[in-house]
Protein backbone atom coordinates (compact mmCIF):
# COMPACT_ATOMS: atom_id res chain seq x y z
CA UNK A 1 -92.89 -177.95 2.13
CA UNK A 2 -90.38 -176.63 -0.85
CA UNK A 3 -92.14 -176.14 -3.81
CA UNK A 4 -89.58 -178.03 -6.38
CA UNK A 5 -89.61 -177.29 -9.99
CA UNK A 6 -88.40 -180.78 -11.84
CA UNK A 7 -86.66 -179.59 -15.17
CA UNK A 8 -86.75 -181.80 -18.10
CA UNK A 9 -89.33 -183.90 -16.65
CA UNK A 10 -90.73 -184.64 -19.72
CA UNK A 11 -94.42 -184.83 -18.54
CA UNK A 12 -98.10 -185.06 -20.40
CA UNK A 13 -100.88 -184.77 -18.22
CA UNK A 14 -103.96 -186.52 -19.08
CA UNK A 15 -106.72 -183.79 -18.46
CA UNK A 16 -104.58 -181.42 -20.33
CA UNK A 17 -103.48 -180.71 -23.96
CA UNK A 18 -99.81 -179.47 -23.11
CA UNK A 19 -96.70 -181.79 -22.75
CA UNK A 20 -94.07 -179.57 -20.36
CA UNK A 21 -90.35 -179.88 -19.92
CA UNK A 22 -90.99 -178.25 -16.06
CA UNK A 23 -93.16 -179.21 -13.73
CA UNK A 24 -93.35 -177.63 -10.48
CA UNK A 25 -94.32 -179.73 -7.22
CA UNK A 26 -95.46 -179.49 -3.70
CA UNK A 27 -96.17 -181.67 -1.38
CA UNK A 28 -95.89 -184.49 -4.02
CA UNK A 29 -98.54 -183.29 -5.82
CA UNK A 30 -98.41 -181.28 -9.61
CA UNK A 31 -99.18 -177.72 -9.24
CA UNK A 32 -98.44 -176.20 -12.44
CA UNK A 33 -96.55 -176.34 -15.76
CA UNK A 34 -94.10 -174.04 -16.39
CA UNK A 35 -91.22 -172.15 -14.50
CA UNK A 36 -91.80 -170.16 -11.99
CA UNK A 37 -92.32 -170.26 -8.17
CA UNK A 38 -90.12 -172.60 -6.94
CA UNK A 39 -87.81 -172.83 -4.24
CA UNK A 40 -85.59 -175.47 -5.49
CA UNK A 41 -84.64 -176.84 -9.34
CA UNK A 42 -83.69 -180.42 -10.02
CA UNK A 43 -82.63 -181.04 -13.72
CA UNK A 44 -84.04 -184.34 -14.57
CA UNK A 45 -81.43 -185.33 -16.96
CA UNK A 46 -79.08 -185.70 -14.39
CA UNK A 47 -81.43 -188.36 -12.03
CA UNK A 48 -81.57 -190.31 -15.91
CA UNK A 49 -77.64 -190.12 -16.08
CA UNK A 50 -77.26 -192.22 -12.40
CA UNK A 51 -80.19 -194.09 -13.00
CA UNK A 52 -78.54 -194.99 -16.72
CA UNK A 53 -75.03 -195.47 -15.32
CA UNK A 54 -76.46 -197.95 -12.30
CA UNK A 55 -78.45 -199.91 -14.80
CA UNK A 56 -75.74 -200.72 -17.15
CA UNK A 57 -72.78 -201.59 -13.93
CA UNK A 58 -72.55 -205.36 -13.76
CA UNK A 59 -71.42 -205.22 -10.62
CA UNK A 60 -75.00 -204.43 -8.97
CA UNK A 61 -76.41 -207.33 -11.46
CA UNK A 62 -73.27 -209.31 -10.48
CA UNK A 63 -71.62 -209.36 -7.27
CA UNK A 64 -69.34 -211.96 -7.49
CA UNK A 65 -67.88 -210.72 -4.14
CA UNK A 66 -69.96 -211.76 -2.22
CA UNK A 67 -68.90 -216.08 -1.72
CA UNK A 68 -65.66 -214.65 -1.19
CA UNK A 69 -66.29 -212.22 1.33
CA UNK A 70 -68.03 -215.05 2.78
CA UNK A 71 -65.51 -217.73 2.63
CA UNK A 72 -63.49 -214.86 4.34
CA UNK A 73 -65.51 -213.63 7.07
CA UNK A 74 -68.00 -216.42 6.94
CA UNK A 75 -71.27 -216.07 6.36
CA UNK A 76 -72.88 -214.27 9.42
CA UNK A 77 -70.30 -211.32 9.32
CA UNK A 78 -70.90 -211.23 5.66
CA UNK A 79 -74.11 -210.87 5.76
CA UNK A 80 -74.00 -208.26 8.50
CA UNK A 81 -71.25 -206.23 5.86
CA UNK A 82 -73.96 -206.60 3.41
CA UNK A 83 -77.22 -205.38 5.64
CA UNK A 84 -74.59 -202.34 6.49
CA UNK A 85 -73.82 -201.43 3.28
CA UNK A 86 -77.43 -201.05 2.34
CA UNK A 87 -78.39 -199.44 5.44
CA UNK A 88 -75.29 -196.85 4.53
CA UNK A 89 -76.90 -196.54 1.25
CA UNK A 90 -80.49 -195.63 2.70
CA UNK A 91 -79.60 -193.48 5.47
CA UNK A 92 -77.02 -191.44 3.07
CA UNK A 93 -79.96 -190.88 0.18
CA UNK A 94 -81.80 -188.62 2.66
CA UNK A 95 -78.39 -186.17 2.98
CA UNK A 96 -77.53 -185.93 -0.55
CA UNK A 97 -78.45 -182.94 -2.51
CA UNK A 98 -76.37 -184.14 -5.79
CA UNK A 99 -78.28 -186.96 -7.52
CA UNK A 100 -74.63 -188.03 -9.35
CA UNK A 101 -74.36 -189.44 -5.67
CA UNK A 102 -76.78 -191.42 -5.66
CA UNK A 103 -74.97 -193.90 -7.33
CA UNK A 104 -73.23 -194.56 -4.86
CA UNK A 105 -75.83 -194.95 -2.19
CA UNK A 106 -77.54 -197.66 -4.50
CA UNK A 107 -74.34 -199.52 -4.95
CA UNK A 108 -74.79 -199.76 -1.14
CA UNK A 109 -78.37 -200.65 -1.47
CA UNK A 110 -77.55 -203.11 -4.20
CA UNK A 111 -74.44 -205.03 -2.01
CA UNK A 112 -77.29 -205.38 0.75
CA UNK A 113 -79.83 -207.07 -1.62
CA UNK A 114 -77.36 -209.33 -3.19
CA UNK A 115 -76.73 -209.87 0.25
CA UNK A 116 -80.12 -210.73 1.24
CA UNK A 117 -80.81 -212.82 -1.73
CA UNK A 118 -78.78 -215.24 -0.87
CA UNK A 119 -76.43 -215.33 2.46
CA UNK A 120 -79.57 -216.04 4.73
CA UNK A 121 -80.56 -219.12 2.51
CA UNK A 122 -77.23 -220.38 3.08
CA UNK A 123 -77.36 -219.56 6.41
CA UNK A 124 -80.16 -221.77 7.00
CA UNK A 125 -78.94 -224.88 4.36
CA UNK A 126 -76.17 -225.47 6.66
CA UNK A 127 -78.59 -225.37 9.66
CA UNK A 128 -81.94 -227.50 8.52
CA UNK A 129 -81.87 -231.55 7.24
CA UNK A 130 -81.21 -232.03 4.00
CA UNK A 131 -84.38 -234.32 3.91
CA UNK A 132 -86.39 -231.63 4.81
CA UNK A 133 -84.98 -228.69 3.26
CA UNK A 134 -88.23 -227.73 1.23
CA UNK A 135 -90.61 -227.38 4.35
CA UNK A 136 -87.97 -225.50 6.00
CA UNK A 137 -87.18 -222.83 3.03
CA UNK A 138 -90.87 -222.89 2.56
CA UNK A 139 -91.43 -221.63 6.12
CA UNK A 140 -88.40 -219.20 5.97
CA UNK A 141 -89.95 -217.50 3.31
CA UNK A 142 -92.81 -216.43 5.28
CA UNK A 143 -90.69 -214.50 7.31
CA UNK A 144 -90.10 -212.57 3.56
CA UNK A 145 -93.25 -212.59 2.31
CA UNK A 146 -95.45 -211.59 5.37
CA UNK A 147 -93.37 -208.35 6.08
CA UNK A 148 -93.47 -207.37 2.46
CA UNK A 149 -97.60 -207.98 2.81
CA UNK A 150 -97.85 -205.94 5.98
CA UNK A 151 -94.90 -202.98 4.41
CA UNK A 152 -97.32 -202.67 1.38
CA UNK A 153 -100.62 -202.20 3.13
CA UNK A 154 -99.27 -200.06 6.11
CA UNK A 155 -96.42 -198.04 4.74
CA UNK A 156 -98.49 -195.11 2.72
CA UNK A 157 -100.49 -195.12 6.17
CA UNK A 158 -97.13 -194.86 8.55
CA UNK A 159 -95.21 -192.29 5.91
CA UNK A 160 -98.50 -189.58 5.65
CA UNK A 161 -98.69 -189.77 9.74
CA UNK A 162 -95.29 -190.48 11.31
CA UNK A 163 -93.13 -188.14 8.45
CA UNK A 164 -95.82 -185.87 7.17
CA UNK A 165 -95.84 -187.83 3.93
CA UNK A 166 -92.22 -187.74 3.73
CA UNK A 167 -91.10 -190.79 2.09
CA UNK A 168 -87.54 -189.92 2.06
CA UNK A 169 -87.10 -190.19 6.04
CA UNK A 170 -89.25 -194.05 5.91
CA UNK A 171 -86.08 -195.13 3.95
CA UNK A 172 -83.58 -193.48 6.67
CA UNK A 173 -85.43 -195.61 8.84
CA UNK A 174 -85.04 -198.42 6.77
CA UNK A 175 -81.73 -197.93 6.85
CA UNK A 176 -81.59 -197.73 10.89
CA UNK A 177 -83.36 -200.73 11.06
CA UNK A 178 -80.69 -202.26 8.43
CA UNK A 179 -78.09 -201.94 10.97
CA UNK A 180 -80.00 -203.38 13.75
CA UNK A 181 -80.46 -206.29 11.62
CA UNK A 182 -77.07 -206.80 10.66
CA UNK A 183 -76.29 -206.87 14.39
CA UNK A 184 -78.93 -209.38 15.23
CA UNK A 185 -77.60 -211.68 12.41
CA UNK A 186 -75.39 -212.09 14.71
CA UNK A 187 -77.03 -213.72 16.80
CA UNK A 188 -77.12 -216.79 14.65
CA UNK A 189 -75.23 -219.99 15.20
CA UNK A 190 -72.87 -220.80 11.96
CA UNK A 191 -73.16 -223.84 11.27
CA UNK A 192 -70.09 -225.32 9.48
């Protein structure tokens, strides 16, 4: 594994009496303070510029798109656009080496959870009876809940053994598995 040496990182460790502006780190894990070793430098400052600039966009707080790309396209084909984007945005994180763009990989990220928020919900008003509407969004959201359960008591377990504790290749594959489900959505009727 690269030993990376975070610059500006701003850290104070608990056990010790030193606050350091480098850190260098292996395998995920601290190894020292200070400078030298490392295979690779990543300034800091420049992850808190993108993650600055993404916070303060409206347009990943706001995207007002998205009913008209669905009026468009409808709603299935919308959604898959969506899923896409995001899965664009995943699989592109693990081949950039600039963090300026990773802006742009979490607009795509951002389009997709917009996306997910709230096309599939009215996907399935137009499908269910309106007298009956609760139960059914009720039940939906199992299908939400359930996977998050099982992600957050398997994932640390599937990242250390299938990617050698690589977390960066479990969201490429969340981004392949993006796609497939913006091709199964598919699969469901639109209902007018």
């Amino acid at each position: 594994m690269k030993k990376l040496l975070l610059k500006n990182a701003n850290v104070v460790l608990p056990d010790r009496e030193v606050a350091s502006s480098a850190v260098l780190v292996e395998d995920g894990r601290i190894e020292s303070i200070g400078e030298g070793g490392a295979d690779e430098v990543v300034d800091l400052n420049g992850v808190r510029k993108v993650l600055k600039k993404a916070a303060n966009a409206d347009l990943l707080e706001h995207p007002l798109f998205i009913p008209a790309l669905a009026a468009r396209l409808g709603r299935r084909r919308a959604h898959l656009v969506g899923l896409w984007c995001g899965a664009l945005g995943l699989v592109s994180i693990r081949f950039i080496d600039d963090p300026q763009w990773l802006l742009l990989s979490m607009v795509g990220v951002g389009i997709a959870w917009a996306s997910i928020l709230s096309l599939p919900y009215a996907m399935l008003s137009q499908a269910v009876p309106a007298r009956k509407m609760g139960i059914y969004m009720g039940i939906f959201n199992f299908f939400i809940v359930i996977p998050q359960i099982l992600a957050a008591s398997v994932l640390g377990i599937f990242v250390r053994v299938l990617f050698d504790g690589a977390s960066i290749d479990a969201l490429a594959l969340g981004g392949v598995l993006l796609f497939l489900a913006g091709l199964a959505t598919l699969r469901v009727d639109e209902q007018d």
